[in-house]
C-alpha atoms as a PDB file:
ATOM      1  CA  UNK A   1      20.382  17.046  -6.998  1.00  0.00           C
ATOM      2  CA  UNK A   2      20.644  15.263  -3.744  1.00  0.00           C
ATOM      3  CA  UNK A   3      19.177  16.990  -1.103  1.00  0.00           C
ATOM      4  CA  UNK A   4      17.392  19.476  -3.351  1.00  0.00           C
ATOM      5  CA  UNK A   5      15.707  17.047  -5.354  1.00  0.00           C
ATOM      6  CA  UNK A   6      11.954  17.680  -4.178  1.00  0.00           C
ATOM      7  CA  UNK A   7       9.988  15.144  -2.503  1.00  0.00           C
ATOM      8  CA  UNK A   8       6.702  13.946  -3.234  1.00  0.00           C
ATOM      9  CA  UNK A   9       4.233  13.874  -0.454  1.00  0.00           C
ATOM     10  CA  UNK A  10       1.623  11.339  -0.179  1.00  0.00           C
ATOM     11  CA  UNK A  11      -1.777  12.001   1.917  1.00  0.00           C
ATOM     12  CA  UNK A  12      -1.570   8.182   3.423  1.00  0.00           C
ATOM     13  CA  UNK A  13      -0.762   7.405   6.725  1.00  0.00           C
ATOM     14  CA  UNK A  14      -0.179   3.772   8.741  1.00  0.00           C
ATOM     15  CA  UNK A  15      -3.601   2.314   9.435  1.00  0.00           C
ATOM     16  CA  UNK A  16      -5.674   3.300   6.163  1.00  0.00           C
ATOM     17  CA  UNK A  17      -7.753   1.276   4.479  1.00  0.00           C
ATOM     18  CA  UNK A  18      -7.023   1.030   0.628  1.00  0.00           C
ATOM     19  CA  UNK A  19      -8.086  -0.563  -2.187  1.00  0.00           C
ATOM     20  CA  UNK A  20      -5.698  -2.113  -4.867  1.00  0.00           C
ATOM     21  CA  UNK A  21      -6.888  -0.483  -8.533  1.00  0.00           C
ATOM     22  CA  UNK A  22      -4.062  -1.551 -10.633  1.00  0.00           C
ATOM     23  CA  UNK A  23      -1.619  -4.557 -10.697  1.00  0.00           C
ATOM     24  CA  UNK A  24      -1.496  -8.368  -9.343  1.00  0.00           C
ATOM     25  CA  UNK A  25      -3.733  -7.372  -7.204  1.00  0.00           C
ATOM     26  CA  UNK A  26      -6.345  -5.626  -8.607  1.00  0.00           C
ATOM     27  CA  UNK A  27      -9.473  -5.372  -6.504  1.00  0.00           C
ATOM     28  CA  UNK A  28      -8.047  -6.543  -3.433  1.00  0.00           C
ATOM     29  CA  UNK A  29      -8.480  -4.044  -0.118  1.00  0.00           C
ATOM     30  CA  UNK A  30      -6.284  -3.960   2.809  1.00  0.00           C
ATOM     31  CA  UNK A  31      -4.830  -1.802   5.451  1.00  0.00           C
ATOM     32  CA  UNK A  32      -1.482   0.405   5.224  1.00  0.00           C
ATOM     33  CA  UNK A  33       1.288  -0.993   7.625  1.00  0.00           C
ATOM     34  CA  UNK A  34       3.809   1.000   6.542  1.00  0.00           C
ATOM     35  CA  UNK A  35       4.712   4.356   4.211  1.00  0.00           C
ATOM     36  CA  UNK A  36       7.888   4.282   2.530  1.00  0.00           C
ATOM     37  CA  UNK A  37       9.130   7.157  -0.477  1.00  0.00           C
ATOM     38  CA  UNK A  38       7.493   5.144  -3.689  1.00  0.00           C
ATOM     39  CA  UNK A  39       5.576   2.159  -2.364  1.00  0.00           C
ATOM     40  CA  UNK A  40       3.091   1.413   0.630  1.00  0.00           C
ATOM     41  CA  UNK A  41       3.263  -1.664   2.273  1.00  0.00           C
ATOM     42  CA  UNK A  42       0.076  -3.244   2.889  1.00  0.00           C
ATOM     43  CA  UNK A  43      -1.797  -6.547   4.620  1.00  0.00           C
ATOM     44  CA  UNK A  44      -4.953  -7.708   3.048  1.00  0.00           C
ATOM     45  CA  UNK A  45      -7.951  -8.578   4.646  1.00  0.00           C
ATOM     46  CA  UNK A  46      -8.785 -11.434   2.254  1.00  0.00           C
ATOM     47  CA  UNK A  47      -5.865 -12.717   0.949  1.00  0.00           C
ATOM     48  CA  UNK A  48      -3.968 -15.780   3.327  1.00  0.00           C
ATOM     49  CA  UNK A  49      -0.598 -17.542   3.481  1.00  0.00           C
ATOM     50  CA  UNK A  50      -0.410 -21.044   4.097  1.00  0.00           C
ATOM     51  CA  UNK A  51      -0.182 -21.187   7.888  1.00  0.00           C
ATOM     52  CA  UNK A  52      -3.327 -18.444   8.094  1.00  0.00           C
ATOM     53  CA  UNK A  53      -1.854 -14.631   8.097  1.00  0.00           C
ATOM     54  CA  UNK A  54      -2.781 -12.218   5.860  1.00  0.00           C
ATOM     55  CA  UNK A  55      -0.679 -11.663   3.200  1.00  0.00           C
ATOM     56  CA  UNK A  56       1.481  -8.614   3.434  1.00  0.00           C
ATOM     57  CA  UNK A  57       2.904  -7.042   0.486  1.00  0.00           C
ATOM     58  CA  UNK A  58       4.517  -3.385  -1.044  1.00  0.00           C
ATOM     59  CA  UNK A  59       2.630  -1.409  -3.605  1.00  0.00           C
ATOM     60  CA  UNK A  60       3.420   1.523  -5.775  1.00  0.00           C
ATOM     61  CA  UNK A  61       1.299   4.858  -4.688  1.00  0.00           C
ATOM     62  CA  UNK A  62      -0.066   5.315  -8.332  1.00  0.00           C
ATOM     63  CA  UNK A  63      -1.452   1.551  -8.017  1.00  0.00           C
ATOM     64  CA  UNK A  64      -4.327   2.318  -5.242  1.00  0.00           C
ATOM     65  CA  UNK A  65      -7.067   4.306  -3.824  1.00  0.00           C
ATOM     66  CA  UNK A  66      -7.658   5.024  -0.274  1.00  0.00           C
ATOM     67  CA  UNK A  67     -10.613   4.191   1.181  1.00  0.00           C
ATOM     68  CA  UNK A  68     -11.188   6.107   4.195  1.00  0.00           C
END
């Protein structure tokens, strides 16, 4: 396979807004900071660490909905 295994394309680019449908996080929306093969990784506009930054985490493709 290799080379010739076929990639899947995703319609999601850095900067979208998406909303979490499946998961830990279910509900939650946030916006795409980076694209990677199988996940997205994401920061969410309502979720905080301790010292006040959002919370960034990675998220499987099938597991949410973009918003804009």
């Amino acid at each position: 396979m290799g080379k010739e295994a076929e990639e899947k394309e995703h319609d999601i680019e850095i900067g979208d807004k998406i909303k979490v449908i499946n998961g830990e996080y279910d509900g939650e929306e946030g916006n795409v900071i980076n694209v990677y093969n199988n996940t997205v990784a994401i920061e969410f506009n309502n979720i905080f660490t301790k010292d006040k930054s959002k919370y960034r985490t990675v998220i499987k493709h099938d597991y949410y909905q973009r918003l804009n």
